[in-house]
N, C-alpha and C. Protein backbone atom coordinates (compact mmCIF):
# COMPACT_ATOMS: atom_id res chain seq x y z
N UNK A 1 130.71 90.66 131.32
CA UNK A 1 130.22 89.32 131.57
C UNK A 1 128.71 89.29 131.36
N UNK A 2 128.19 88.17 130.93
CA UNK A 2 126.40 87.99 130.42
C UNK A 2 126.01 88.55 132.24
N UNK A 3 124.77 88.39 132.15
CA UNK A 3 124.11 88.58 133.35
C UNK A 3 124.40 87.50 133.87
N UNK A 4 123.82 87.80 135.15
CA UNK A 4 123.97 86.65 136.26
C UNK A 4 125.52 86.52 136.88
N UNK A 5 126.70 87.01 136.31
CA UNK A 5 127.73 86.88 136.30
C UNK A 5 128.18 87.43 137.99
N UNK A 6 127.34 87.99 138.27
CA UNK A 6 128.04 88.45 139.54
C UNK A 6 126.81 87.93 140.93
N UNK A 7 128.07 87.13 142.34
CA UNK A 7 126.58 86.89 143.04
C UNK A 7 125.55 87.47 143.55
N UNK A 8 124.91 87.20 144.31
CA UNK A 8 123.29 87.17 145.07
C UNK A 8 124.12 88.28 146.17
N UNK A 9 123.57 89.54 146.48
CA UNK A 9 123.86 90.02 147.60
C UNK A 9 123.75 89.00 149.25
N UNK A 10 125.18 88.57 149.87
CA UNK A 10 124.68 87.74 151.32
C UNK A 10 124.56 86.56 150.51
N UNK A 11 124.60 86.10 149.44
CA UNK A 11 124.93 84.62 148.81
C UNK A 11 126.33 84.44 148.18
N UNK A 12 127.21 83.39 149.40
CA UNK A 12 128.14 82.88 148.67
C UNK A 12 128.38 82.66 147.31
N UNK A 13 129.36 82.66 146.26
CA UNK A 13 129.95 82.28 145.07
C UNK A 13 129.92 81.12 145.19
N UNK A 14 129.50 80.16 143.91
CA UNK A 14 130.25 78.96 143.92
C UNK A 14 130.77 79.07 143.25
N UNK A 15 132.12 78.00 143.82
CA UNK A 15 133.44 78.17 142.42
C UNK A 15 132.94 77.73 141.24
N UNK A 16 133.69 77.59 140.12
CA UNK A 16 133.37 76.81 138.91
C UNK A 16 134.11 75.39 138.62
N UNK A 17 133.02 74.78 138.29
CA UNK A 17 133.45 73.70 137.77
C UNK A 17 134.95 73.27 136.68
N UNK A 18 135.38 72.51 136.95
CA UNK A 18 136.33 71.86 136.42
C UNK A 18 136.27 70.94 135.22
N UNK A 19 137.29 70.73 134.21
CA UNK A 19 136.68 69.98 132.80
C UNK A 19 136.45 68.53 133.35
N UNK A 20 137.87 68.19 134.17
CA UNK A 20 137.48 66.84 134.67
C UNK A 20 136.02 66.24 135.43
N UNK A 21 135.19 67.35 135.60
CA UNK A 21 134.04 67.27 136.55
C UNK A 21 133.08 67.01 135.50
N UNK A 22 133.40 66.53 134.07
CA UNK A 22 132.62 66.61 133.14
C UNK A 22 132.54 65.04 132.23
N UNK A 23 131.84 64.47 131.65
CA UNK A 23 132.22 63.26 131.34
C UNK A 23 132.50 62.99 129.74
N UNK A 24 131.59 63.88 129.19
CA UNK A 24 132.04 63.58 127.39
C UNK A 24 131.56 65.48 127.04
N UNK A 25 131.38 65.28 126.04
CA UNK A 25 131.15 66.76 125.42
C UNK A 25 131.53 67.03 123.84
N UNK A 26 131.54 68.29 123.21
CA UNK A 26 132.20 68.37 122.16
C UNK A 26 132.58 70.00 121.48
N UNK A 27 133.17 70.77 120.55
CA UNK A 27 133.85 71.74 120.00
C UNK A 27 132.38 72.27 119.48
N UNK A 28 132.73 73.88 120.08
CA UNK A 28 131.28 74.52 119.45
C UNK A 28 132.54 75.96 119.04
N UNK A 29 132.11 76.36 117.84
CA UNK A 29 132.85 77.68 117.37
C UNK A 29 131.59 78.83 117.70
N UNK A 30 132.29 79.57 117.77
CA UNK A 30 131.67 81.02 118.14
C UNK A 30 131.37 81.15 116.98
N UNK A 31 130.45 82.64 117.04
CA UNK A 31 130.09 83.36 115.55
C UNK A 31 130.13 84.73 115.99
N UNK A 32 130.45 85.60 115.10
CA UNK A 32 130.04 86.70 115.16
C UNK A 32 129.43 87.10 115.91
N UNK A 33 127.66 86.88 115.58
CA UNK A 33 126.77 87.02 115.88
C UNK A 33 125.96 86.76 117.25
N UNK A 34 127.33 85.84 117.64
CA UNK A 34 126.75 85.27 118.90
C UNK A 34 127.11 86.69 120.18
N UNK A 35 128.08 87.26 119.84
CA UNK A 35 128.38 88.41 120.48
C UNK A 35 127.06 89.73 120.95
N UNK A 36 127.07 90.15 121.72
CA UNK A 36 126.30 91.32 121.85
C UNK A 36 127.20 92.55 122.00
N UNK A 37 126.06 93.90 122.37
CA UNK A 37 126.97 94.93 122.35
C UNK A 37 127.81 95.18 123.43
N UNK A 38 127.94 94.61 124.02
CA UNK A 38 128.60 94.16 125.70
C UNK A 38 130.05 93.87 125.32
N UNK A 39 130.43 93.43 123.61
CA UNK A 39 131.26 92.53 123.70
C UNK A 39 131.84 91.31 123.95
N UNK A 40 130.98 90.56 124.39
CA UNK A 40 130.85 88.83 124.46
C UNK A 40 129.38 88.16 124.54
N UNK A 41 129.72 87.24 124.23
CA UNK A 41 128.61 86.27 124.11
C UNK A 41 127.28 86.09 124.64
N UNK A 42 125.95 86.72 124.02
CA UNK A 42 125.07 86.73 124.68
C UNK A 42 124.58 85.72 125.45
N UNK A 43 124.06 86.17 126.77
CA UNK A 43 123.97 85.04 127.80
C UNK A 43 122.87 84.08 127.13
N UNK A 44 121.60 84.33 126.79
CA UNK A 44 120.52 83.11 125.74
C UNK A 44 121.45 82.36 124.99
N UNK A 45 122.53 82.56 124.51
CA UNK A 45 123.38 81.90 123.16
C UNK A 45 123.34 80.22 123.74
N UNK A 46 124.58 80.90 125.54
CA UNK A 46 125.10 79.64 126.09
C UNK A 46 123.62 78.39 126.25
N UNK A 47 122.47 79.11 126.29
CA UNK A 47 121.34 77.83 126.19
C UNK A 47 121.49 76.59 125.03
N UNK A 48 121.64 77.73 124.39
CA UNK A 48 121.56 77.00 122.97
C UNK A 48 122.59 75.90 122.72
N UNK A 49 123.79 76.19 123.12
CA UNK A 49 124.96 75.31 122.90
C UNK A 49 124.50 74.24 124.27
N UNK A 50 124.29 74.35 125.40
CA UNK A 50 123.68 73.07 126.05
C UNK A 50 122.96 71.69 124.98
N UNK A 51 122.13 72.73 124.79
CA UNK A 51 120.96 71.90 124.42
C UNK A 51 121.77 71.42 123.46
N UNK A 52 122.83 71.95 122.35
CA UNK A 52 123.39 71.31 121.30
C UNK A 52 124.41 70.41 121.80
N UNK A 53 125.03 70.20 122.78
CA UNK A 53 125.95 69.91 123.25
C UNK A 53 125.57 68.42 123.68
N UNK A 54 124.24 68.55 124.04
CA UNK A 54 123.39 66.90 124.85
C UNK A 54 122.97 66.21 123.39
N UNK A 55 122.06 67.20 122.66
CA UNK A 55 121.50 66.27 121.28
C UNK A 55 122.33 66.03 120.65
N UNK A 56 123.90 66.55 120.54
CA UNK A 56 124.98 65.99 119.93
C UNK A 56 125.25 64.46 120.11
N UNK A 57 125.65 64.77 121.56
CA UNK A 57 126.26 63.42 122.42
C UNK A 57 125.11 62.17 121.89
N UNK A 58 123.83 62.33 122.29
CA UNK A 58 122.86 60.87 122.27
C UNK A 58 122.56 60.88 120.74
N UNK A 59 122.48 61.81 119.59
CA UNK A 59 122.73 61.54 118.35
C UNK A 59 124.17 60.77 117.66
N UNK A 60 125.08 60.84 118.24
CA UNK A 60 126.28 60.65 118.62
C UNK A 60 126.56 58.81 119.11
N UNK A 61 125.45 58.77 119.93
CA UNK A 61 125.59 57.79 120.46
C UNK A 61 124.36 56.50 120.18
N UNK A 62 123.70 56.96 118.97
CA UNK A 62 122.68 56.28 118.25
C UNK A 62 121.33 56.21 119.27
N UNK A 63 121.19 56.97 120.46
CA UNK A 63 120.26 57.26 121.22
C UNK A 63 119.01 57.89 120.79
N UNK A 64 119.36 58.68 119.68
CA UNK A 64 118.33 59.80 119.15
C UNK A 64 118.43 60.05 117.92
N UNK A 65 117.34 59.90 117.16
CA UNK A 65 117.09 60.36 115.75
C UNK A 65 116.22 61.14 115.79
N UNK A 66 116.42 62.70 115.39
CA UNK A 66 115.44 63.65 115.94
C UNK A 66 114.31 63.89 114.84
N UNK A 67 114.18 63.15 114.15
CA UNK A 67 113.19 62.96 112.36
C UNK A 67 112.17 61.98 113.10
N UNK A 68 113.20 60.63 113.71
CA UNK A 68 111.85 59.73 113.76
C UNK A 68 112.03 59.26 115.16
N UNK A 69 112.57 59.30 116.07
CA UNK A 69 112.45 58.93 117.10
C UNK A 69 110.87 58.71 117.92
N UNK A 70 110.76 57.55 118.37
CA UNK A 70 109.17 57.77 119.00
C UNK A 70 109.40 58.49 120.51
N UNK A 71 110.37 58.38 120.92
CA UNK A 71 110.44 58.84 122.18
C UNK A 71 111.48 60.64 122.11
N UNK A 72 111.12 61.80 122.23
CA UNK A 72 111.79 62.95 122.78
C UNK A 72 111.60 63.34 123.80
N UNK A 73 112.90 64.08 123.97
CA UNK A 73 113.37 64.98 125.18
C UNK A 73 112.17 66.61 125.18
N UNK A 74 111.92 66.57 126.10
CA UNK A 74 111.36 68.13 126.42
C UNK A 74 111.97 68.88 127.81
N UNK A 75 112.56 69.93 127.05
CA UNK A 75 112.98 70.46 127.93
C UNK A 75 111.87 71.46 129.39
N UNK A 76 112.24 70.99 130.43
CA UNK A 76 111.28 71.25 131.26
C UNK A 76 112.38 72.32 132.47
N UNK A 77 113.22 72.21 132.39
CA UNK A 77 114.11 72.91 133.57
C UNK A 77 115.40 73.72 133.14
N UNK A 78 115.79 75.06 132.89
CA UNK A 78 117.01 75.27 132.77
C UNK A 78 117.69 76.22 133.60
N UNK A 79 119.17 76.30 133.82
CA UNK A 79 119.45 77.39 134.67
C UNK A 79 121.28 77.32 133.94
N UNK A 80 121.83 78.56 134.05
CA UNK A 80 123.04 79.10 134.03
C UNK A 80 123.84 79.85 135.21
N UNK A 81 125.10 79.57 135.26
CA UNK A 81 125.76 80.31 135.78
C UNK A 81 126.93 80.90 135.33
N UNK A 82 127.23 81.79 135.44
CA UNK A 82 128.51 82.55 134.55
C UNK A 82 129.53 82.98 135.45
N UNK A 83 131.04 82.60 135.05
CA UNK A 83 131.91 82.83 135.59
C UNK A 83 132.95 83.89 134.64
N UNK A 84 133.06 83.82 133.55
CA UNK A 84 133.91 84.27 132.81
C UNK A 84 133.68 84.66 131.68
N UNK A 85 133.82 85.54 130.84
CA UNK A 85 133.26 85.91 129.42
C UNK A 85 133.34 84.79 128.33
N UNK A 86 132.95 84.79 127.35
CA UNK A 86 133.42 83.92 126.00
C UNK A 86 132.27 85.24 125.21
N UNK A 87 133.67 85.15 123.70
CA UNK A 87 133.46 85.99 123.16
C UNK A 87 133.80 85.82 121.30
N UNK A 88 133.34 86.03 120.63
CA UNK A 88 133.81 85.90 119.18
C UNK A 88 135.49 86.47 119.47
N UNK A 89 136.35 85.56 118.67
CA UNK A 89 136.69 84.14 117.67
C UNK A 89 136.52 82.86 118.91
N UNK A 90 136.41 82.85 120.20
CA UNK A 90 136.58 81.93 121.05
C UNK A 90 136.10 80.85 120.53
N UNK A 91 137.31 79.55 120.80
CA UNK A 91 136.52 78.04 120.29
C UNK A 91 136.17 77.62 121.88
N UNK A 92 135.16 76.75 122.08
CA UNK A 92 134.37 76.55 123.43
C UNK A 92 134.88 75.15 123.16
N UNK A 93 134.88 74.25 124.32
CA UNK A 93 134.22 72.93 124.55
C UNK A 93 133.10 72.92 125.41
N UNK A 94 132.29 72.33 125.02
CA UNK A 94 131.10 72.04 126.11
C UNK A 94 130.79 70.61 126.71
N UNK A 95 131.21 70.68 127.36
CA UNK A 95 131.48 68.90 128.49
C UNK A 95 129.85 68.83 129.10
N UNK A 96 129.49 67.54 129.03
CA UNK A 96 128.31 67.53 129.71
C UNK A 96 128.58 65.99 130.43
N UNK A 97 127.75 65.95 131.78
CA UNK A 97 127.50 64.43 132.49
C UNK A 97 125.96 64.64 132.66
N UNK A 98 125.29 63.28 133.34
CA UNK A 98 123.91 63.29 134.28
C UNK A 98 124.56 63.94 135.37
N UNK A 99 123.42 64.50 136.02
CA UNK A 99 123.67 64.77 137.37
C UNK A 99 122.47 64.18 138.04
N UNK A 100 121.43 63.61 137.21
CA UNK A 100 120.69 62.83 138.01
C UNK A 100 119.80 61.98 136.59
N UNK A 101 119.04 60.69 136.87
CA UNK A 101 118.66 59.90 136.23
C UNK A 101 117.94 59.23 136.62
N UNK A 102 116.53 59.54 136.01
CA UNK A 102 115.07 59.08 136.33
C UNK A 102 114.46 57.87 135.42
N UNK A 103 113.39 58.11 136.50
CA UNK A 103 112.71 56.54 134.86
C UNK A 103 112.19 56.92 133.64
N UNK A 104 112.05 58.32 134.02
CA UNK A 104 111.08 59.26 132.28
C UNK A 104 111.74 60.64 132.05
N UNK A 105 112.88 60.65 132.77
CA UNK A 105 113.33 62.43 132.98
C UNK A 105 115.03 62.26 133.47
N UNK A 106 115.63 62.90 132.79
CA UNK A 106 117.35 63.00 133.51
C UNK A 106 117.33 64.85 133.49
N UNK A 107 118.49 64.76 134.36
CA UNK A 107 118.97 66.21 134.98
C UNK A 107 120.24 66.09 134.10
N UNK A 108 120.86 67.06 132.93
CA UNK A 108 122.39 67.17 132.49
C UNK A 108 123.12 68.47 133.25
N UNK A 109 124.28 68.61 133.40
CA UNK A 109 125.28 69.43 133.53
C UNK A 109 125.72 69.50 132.39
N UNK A 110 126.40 70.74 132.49
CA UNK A 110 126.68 70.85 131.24
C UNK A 110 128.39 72.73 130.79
N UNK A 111 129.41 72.37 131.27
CA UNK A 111 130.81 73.17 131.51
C UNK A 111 130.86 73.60 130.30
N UNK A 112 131.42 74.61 129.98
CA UNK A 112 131.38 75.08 128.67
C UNK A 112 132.73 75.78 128.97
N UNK A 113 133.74 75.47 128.20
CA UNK A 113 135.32 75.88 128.36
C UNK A 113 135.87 76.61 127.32
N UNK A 114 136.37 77.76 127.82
CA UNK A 114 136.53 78.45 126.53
C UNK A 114 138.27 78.04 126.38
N UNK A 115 138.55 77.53 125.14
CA UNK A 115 139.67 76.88 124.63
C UNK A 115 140.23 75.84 125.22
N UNK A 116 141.44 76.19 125.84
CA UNK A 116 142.05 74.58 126.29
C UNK A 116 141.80 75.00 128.21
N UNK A 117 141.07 76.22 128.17
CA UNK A 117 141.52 76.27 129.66
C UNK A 117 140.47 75.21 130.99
N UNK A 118 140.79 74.78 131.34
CA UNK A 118 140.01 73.78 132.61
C UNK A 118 139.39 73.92 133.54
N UNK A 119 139.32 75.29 133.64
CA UNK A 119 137.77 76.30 134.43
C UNK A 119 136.83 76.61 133.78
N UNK A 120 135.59 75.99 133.73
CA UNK A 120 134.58 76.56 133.69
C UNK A 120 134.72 78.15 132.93
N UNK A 121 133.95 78.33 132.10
CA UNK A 121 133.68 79.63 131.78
C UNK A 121 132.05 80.06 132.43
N UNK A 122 131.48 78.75 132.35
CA UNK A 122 129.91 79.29 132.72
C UNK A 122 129.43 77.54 132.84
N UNK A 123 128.49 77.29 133.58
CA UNK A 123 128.11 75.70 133.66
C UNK A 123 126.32 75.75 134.03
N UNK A 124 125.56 74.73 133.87
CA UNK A 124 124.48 75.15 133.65
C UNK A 124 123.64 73.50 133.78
N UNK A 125 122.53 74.08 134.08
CA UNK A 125 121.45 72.38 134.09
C UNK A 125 120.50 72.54 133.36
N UNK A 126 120.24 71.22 132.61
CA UNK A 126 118.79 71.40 131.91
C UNK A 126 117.88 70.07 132.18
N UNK A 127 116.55 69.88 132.65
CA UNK A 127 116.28 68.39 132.84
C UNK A 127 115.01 67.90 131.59
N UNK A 128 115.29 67.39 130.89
CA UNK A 128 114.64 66.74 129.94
C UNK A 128 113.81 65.38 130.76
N UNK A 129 112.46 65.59 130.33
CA UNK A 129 111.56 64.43 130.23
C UNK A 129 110.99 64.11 129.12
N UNK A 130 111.03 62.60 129.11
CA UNK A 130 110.92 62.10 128.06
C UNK A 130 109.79 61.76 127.64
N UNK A 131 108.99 61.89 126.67
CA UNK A 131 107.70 61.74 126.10
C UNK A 131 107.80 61.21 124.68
N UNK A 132 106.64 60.47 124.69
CA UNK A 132 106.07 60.04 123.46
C UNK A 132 106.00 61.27 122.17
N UNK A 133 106.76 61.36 121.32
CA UNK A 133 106.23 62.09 120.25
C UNK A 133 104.57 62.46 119.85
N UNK A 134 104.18 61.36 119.78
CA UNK A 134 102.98 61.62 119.08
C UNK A 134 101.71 62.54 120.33
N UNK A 135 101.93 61.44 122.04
CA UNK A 135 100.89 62.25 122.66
C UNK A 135 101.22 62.98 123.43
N UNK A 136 102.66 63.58 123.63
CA UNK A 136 103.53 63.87 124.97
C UNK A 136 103.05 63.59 126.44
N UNK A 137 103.01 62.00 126.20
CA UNK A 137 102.70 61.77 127.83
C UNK A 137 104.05 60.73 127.89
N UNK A 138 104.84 61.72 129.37
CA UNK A 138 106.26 61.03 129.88
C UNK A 138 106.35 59.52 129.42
N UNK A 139 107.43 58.88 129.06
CA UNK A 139 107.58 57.54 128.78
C UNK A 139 108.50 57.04 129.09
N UNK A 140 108.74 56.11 129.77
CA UNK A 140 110.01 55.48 130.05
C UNK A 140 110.99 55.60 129.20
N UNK A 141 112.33 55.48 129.62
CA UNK A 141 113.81 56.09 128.87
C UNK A 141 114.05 54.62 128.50
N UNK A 142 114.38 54.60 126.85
CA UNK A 142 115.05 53.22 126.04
C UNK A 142 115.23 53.19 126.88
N UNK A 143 116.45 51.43 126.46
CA UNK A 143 117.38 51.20 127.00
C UNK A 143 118.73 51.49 126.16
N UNK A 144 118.72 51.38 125.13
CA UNK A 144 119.31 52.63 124.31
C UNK A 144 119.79 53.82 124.82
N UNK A 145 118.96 54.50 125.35
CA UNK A 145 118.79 55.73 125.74
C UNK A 145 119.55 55.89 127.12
N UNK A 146 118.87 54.72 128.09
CA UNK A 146 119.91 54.85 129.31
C UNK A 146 121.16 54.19 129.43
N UNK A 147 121.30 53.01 128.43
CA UNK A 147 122.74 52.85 128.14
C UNK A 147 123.64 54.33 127.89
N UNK A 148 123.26 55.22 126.84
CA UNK A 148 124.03 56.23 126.40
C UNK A 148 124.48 57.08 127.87
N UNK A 149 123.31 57.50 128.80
CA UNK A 149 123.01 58.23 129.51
C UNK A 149 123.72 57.68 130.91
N UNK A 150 123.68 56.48 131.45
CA UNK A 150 124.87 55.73 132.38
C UNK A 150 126.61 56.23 131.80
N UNK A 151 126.57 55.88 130.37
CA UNK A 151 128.19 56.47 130.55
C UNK A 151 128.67 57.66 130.52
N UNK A 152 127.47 58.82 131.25
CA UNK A 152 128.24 60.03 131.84
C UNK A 152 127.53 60.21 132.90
N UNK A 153 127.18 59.51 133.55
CA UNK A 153 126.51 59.75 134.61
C UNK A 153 127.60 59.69 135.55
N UNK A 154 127.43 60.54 136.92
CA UNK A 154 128.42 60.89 137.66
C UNK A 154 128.51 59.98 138.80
């Protein structure tokens, strides 16, 4: 299992999340490469598929054009937790909701399921604030943007 996989000495487990605990998402294929010498999926990888998993959805949802958009996401917060391996050929889903929603900044969740199964393999937060492209000073979220962002909000 990536790191982190096992708890905090004297710190409870939390269980893992559920697909239903998730609101939209989409199909990420493994690679090869994504594997380490451990035999599954290096734990940095699962970042990566977050972050692809959210710019999917609001590209997805005409929220974000990442060429010209005046307003981007910066990622300011992330964290993982690992419950279960994923490993090359594994196909993932990665389900994401808000778990919280600000006037310049949202919090995502974000379940990452390896095949059809409905536990959690590993689940994780990242909180994006939103800034002006040109001077990165925080900017209020479209309404575009929080339209997209209300229909997974929990």
């Amino acid at each position: 299992m990536p790191s982190g996989s096992m708890p905090m000495p004297g710190k409870e487990r939390t269980p893992p999340p559920l697909w239903d605990d998730y609101r939209g998402g989409s199909s990420i294929t493994t690679r090869w490469n994504d594997n380490d010498p451990y035999g599954h999926v290096n734990n940095a990888v699962y970042y990566f598929w977050f972050d692809s998993a959210v710019n999917r959805y609001l590209i997805e949802q005409g929220a974000l054009n990442i060429e010209k958009s005046d307003v981007i996401g910066l990622v300011v917060q992330t964290s993982c937790e690992y419950f279960a391996p994923i490993a090359f050929p594994d196909l993932v889903e990665a389900r994401i909701r808000v778990e919280k929603l600000g006037r310049t900044s949202v919090t995502y969740g974000v379940g990452l399921f390896r095949g059809d199964e409905k536990t959690a393999s590993a689940a994780g937060s990242f909180t994006h604030v939103y800034v002006n492209r040109e001077n990165r000073r925080p900017t209020p979220l479209s309404a575009p943007l929080r339209s997209a962002l209300e229909l997974i909000t929990l």
